[in-house]
Structures are given as structure tokens and as C-alpha cells.
Protein backbone atom coordinates (compact mmCIF):
# COMPACT_ATOMS: atom_id res chain seq x y z
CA UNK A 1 46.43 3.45 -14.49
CA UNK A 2 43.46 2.17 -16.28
CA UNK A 3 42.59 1.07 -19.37
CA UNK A 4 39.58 0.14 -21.67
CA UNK A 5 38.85 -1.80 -24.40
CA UNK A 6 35.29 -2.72 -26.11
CA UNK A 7 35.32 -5.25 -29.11
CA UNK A 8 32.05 -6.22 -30.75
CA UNK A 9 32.11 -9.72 -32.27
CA UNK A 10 29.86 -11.39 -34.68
CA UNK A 11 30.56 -14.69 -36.09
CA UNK A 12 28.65 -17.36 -37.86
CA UNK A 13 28.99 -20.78 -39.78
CA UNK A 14 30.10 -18.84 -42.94
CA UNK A 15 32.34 -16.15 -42.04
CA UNK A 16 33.80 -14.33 -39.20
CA UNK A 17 34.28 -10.75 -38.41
CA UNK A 18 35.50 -8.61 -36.35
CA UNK A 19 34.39 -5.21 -35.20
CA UNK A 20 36.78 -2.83 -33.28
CA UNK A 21 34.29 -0.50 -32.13
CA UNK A 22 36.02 1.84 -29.45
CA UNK A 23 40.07 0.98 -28.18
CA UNK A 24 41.53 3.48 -26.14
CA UNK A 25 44.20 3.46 -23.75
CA UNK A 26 43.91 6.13 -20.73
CA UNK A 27 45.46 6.80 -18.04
CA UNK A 28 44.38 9.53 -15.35
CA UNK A 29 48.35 10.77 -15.25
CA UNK A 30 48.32 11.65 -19.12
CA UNK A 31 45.67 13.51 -18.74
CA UNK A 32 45.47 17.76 -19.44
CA UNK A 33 45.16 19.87 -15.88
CA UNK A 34 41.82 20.90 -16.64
CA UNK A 35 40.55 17.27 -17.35
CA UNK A 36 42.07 16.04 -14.23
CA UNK A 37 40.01 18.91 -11.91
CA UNK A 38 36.83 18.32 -13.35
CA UNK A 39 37.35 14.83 -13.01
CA UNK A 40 38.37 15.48 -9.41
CA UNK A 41 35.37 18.19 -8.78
CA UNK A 42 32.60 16.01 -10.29
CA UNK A 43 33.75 12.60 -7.77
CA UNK A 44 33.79 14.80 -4.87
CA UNK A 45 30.41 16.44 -6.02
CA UNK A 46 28.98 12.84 -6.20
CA UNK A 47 30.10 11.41 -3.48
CA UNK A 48 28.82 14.63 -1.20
CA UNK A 49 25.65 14.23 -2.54
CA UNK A 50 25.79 10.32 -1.72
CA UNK A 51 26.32 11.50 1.56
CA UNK A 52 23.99 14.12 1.87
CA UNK A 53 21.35 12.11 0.61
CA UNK A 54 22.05 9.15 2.98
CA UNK A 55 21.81 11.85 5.52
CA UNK A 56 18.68 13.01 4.57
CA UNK A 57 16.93 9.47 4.70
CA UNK A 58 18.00 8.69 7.42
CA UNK A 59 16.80 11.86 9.26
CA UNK A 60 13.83 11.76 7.65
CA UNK A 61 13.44 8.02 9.39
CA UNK A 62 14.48 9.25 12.77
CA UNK A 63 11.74 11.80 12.42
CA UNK A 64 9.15 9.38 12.22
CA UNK A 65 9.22 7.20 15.22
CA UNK A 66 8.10 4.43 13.38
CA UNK A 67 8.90 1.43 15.00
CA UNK A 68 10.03 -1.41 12.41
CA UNK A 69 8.46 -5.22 13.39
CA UNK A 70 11.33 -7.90 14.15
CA UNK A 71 11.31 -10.69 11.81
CA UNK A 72 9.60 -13.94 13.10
CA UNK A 73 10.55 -17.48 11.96
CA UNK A 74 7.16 -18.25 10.50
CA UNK A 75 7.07 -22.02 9.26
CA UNK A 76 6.30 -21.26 6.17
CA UNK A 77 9.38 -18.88 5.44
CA UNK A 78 11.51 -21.02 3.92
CA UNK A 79 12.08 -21.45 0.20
CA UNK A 80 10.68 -25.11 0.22
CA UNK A 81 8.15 -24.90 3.20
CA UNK A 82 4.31 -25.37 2.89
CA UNK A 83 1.93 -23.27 4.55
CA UNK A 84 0.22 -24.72 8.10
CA UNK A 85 -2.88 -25.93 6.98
CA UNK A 86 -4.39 -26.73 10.59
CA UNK A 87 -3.40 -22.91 11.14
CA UNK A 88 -4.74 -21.72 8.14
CA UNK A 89 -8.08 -23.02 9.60
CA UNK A 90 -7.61 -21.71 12.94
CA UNK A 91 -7.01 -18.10 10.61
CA UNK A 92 -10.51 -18.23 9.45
CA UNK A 93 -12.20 -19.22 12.62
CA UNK A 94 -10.45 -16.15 14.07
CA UNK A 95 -11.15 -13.84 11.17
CA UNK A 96 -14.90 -14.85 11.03
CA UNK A 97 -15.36 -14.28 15.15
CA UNK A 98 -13.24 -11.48 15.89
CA UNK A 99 -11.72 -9.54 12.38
CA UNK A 100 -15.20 -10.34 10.40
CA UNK A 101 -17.08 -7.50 12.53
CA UNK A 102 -15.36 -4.41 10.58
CA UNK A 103 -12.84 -5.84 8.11
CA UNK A 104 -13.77 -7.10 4.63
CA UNK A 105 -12.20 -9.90 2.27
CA UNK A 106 -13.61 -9.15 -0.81
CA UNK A 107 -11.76 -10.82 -2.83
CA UNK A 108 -11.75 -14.35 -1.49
CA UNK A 109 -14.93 -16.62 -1.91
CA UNK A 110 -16.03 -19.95 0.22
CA UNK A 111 -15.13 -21.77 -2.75
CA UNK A 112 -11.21 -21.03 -1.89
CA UNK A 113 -11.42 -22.71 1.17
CA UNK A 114 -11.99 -26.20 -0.34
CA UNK A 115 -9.09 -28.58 0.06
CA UNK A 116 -6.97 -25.75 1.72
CA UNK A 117 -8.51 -25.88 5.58
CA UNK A 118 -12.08 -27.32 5.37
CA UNK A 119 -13.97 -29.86 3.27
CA UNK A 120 -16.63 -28.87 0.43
CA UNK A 121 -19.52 -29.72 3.20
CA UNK A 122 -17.97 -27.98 5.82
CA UNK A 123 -17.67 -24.94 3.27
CA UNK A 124 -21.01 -25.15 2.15
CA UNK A 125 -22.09 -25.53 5.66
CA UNK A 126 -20.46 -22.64 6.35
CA UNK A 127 -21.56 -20.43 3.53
CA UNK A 128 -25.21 -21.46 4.16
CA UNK A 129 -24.78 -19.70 7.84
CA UNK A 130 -25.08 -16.21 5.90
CA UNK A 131 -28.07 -15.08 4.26
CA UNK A 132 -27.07 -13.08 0.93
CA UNK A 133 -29.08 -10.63 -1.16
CA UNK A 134 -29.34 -11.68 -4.37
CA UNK A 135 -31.39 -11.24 -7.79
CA UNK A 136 -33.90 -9.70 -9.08
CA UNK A 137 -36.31 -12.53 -9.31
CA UNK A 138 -38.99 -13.07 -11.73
CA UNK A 139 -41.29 -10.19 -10.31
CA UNK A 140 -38.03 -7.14 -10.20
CA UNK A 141 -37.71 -7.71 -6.48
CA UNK A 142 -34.50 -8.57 -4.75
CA UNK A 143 -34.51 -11.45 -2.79
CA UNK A 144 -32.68 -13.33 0.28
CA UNK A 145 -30.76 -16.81 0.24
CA UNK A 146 -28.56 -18.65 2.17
CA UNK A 147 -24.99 -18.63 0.93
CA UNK A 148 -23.82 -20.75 -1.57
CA UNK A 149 -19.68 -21.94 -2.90
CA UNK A 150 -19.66 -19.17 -5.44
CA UNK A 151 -20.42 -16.22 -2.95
CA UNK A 152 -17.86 -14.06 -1.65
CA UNK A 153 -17.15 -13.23 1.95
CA UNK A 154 -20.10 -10.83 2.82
CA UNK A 155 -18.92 -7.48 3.85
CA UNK A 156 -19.56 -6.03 7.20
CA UNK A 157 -20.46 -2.71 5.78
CA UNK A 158 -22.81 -1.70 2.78
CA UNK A 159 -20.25 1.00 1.61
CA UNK A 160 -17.24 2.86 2.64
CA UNK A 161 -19.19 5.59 4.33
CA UNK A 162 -21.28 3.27 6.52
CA UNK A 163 -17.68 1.77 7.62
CA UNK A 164 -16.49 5.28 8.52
CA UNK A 165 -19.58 6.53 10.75
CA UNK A 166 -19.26 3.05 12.63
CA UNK A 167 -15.52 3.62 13.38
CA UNK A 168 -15.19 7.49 14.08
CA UNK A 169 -14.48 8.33 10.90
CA UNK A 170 -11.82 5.64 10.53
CA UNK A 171 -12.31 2.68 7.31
CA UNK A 172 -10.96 -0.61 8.12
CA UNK A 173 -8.73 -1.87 5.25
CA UNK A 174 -9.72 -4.97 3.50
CA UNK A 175 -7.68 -7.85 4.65
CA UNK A 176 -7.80 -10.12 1.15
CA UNK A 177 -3.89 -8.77 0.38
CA UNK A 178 -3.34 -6.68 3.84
CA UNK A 179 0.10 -8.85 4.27
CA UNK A 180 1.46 -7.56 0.61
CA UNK A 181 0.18 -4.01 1.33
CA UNK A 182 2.06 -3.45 4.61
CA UNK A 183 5.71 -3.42 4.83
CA UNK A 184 6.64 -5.89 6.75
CA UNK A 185 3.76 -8.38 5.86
CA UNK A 186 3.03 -10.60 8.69
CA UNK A 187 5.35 -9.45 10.42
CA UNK A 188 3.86 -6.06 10.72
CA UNK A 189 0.44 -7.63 11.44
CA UNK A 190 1.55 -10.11 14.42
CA UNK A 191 3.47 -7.06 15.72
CA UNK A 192 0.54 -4.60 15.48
CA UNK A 193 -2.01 -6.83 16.98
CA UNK A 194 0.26 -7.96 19.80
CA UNK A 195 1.88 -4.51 20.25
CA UNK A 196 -0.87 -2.37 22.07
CA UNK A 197 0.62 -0.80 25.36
CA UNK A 198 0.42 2.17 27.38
CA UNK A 199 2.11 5.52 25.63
CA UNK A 200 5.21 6.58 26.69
CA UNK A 201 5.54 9.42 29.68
CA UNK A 202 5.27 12.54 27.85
CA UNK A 203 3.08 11.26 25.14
CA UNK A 204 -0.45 11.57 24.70
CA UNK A 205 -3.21 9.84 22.86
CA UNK A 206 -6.37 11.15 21.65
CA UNK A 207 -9.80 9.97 23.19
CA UNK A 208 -11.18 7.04 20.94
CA UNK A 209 -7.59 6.21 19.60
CA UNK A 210 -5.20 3.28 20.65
CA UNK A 211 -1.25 3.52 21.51
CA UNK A 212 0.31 1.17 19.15
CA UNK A 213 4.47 1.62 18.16
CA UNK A 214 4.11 -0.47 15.25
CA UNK A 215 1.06 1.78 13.37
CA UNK A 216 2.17 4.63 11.58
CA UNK A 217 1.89 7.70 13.83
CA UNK A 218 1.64 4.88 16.92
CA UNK A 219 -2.23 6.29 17.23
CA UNK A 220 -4.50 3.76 15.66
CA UNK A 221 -8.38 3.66 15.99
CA UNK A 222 -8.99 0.45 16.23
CA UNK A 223 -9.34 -1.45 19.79
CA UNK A 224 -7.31 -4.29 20.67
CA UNK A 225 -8.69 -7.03 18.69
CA UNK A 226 -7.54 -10.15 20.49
CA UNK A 227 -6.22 -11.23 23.74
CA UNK A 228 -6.18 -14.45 25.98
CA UNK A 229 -8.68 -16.83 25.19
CA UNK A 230 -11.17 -14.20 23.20
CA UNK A 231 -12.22 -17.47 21.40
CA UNK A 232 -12.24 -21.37 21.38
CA UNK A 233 -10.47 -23.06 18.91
CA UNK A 234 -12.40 -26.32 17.32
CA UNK A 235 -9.20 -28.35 17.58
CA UNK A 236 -8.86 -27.47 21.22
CA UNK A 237 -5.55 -25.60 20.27
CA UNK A 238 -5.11 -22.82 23.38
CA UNK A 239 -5.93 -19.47 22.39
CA UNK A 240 -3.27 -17.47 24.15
CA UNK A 241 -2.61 -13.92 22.37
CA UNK A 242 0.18 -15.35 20.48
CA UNK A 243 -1.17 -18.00 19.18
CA UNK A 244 -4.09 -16.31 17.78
CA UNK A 245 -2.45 -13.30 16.25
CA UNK A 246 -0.14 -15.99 15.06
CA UNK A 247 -3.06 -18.44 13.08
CA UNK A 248 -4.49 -15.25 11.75
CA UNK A 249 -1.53 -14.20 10.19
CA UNK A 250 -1.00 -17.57 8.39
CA UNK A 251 -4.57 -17.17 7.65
CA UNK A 252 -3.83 -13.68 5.90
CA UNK A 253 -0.64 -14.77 4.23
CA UNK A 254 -2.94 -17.54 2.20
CA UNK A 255 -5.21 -15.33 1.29
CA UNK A 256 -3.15 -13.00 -0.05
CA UNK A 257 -1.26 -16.04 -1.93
CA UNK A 258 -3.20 -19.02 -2.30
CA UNK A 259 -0.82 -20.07 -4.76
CA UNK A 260 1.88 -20.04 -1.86
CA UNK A 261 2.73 -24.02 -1.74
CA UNK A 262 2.03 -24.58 -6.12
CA UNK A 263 4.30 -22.16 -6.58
CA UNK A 264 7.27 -23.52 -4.23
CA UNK A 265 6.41 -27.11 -5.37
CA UNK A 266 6.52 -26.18 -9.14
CA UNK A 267 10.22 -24.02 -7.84
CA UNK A 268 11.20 -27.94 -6.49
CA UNK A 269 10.39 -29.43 -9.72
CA UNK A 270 12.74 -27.32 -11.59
CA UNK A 271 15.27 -27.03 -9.90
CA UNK A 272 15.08 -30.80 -10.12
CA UNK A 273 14.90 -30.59 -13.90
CA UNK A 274 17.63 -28.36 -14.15
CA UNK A 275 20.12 -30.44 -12.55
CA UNK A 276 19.42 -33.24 -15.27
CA UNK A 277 18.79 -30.58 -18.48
CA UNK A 278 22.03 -28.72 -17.38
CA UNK A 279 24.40 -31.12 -17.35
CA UNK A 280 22.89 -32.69 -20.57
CA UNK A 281 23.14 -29.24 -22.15
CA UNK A 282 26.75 -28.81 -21.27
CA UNK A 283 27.75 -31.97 -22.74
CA UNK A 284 25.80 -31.29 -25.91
CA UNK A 285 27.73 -27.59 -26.35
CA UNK A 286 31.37 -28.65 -24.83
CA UNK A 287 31.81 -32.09 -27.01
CA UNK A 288 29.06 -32.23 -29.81
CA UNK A 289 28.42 -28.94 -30.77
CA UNK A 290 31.56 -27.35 -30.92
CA UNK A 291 33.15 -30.03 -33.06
CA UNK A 292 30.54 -29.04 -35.56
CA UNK A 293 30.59 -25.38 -34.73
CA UNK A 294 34.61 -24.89 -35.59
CA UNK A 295 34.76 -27.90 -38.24
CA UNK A 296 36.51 -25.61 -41.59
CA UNK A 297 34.80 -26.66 -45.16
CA UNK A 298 36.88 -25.62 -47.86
CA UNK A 299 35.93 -25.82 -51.58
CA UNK A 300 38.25 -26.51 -54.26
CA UNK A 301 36.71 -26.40 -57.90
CA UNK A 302 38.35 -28.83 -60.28
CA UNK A 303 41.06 -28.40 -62.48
């Protein structure tokens, strides 16, 4: 037995009224035959096609091989962490010595870095190690200079087709937002640069191409990009494999967020605020409000 009932209600200071839009009563039992087997026909229609659909998916998934990256308890996973900021520099020094030599960041300039992992004169110090092309100057010409705040990361390649004859015909992605783009985010990317192993028996890998269960198609072009010690870390942090794909990562996960800790410390301050406004709000409705909302003013002209 069930049964349904939809009221619309408007009401306001002046007057009050009352809509009965749709009441009806049904039950499946009172029902005619033929009402009761379509009823019957189209559930069992949806539900097979639930099923067959859930079947399909998940078919489709087996098909692919794809092996799905286990979640890692980054630091800054939580709804009220901050990003590491030490890491976050350790990111760059390991994008600009290893990831740098193919991979762009377009979208991020030296500027960004300011007051995140280095100082302004370690930025500029920085930016002045790269000699960008620039103008044209007075005479039509295009000129050199060193790099300045306001530049952006220089790319490795002049275009997309230089990128592709250097790699075999493969392009490197950009890395500015590579952690939104992949499903998984960092996750993906720790697992993918620490996941490079011999194939399977039975399963063979192209000449030039990598064995890699995390990449789509486990066949990826590009060589293994890190390992033990491949670089020194300023802060004399140990460069094991882990810990580098790990600083990266963080690295990547600012970049494609800078706004990361603003937007979990302006999240703080309102849930603050809304346990004072709340409360405050309640009180108004419950015991001011109401006594105004139902007070009854009658008019009665004089006699």
C-alpha cells in the first residue's frame, strides 16, 4: 500500500492560502490487470537493464588492464592541512633537473614561487639563470635577456612538433595541471614514476617504449625519470626514489592549485563563523521572528 499526497502552500503577512494541487490515494492492489503488468514489465525491464549495464562497465574495465594507483596518505590530504612547503621546494629543484628536459609548465611564472618555497632574490636569482628571447627592440630585431619575475617557465621545446621528433613521435604533456588531468592525481603520478618494472611473461613491449601498469596501455615512451639519488637535494634531504617522486608530486599538486592552503584557511574561517551566525540566526527565527510572523491584526471600524 502506498499513498501520495502533494500540497502547495503559500502564505504571507496578509492572507493565507492553500493550494491542493494533486491528492490521490493508490494502492498497487486496486489497481486494473493491465495496469498492474505493465507496471510489473517496465520494473523488471529497468532493473535488467541496471544490470546489464553494470555488466557492461565492468567488462569493459576488465578489458583494459588498467591498473588503478592505491591511495597514499599525502600530508596535505586532509580538509584542514597545508601543503609542505620545504617539499614544495624540493618539487621544483626536481622538476627543473630532471622533468624540465621535455616537460613544460606554461602556465606558472617565477613570480609564483615567491613566499611559497623560495624568497624574491632567490627567485630572481633563479630566473636570471635562463636567457629569454624577447622584443623587438628599437631596430625590429629580437633580442636576448636574462630572465626576469614576470617570465614564465621557458619551454623545453619551440613547438609541439619539435617535442614529437625528440621523443619518437611521443609529446610530453605539460605538467602546470597534470595532477587535475589524470585520474587519480598524485596518486597516479607517484605510482607511474615509481611503477616501471619488467613486463609480465607473455607480454611484450615495443623497442623505444617502457613497461609501466599504471599508464594507459602499460607501454609508455618515456624512460624512467628518477631513481636513487639522481639528484642532491639543497637541504641535504636523501634522495631515495620515494622521496623524490614524492616532493615532485607536492610540487605538481601546488601548481596545479596554488590556492590550495587560502582556500582551506578561508573553509576554517567559516565554518568558524557559522557556528556563531547559526545559532544567532536560530534564536532570531524560533523566539523573535515568529512572534511577529503569527501575531493576528484585526480591524474593527467604529460604530
Amino acid at each position: 500500500m502506498c499513498s501520495f499526497q502533494f500540497f502547495f502552500v503559500w502564505c504571507n503577512n496578509k492572507q493565507q492560502l492553500l493550494f491542493s494541487v494533486f491528492i490521490a490515494n493508490m494502492s498497487f492492489a486496486s489497481l486494473p490487470r493491465s495496469k498492474k503488468v505493465a507496471l510489473t514489465t517496465l520494473g523488471v525491464v529497468a532493473a535488467g537493464g541496471a544490470g546489464l549495464a553494470l555488466m557492461l562497465h565492468q567488462s569493459v574495465k576488465a578489458s583494459e588492464l588498467e591498473l588503478h594507483p592505491p591511495h597514499y596518505p599525502w600530508s596535505h590530504a586532509g580538509p584542514l592541512s597545508s601543503l609542505d612547503h620545504a617539499s614544495v621546494r624540493r618539487g621544483y629543484q626536481v622538476y627543473k633537473q630532471v622533468c624540465a628536459a621535455c616537460h613544460s609548465m606554461e602556465y606558472l611564472a617565477f613570480r609564483n614561487l615567491v613566499g611559497v618555497s623560495h624568497t624574491e632574490a632567490e627567485i630572481k636569482a633563479i630566473a636570471e639563470e635562463f636567457e629569454v628571447v624577447d622584443g623587438p627592440d628599437e631596430s625590429g630585431e629580437m633580442f636576448t635577456r636574462p630572465g626576469k619575475l614576470s617570465d614564465y617557465f621557458p619551454k623545453p621545446y619551440p613547438n609541439a612538433e619539435a617535442a614529437r621528433a625528440a621523443n619518437n613521435g611521443a609529446l610530453p604533456p605539460d605538467l602546470s595541471y597534470i595532477v587535475n588531468a589524470r585520474h587519480g592525481g598524485e596518486d597516479y603520478v607517484f605510482s607511474l614514476l615509481t611503477g616501471y618494472c619488467d613486463p609480465p611473461a607473455g607480454v611484450s613491449v615495443r623497442e623505444g617504449l617502457y613497461y609501466n601498469p599504471y599508464f594507459p596501455g602499460q607501454a609508455i615512451a618515456m624512460a624512467p625519470p628518477i631513481y636513487n639519488e639522481v639528484l642532491e637535494f639543497d637541504d641535504g634531504t636523501p634522495a631515495t626514489m620515494s622521496q623524490v617522486a614524492k616532493d615532485v608530486c607536492t610540487f605538481l599538486r601546488w601548481a596545479a592549485e596554488p590556492e590550495h592552503d587560502q582556500r582551506k584557511r578561508m573553509g576554517l574561517k567559516l565554518l568558524l563563523g557559522s557556528a556563531i551566525l547559526f545559532p544567532l540566526i536560530y534564536y532570531m527565527k524560533r523566539h523573535r521572528w515568529t512572534v511577529l510572523k503569527s501575531r493576528k491584526i484585526a480591524y474593527r471600524p467604529p460604530k
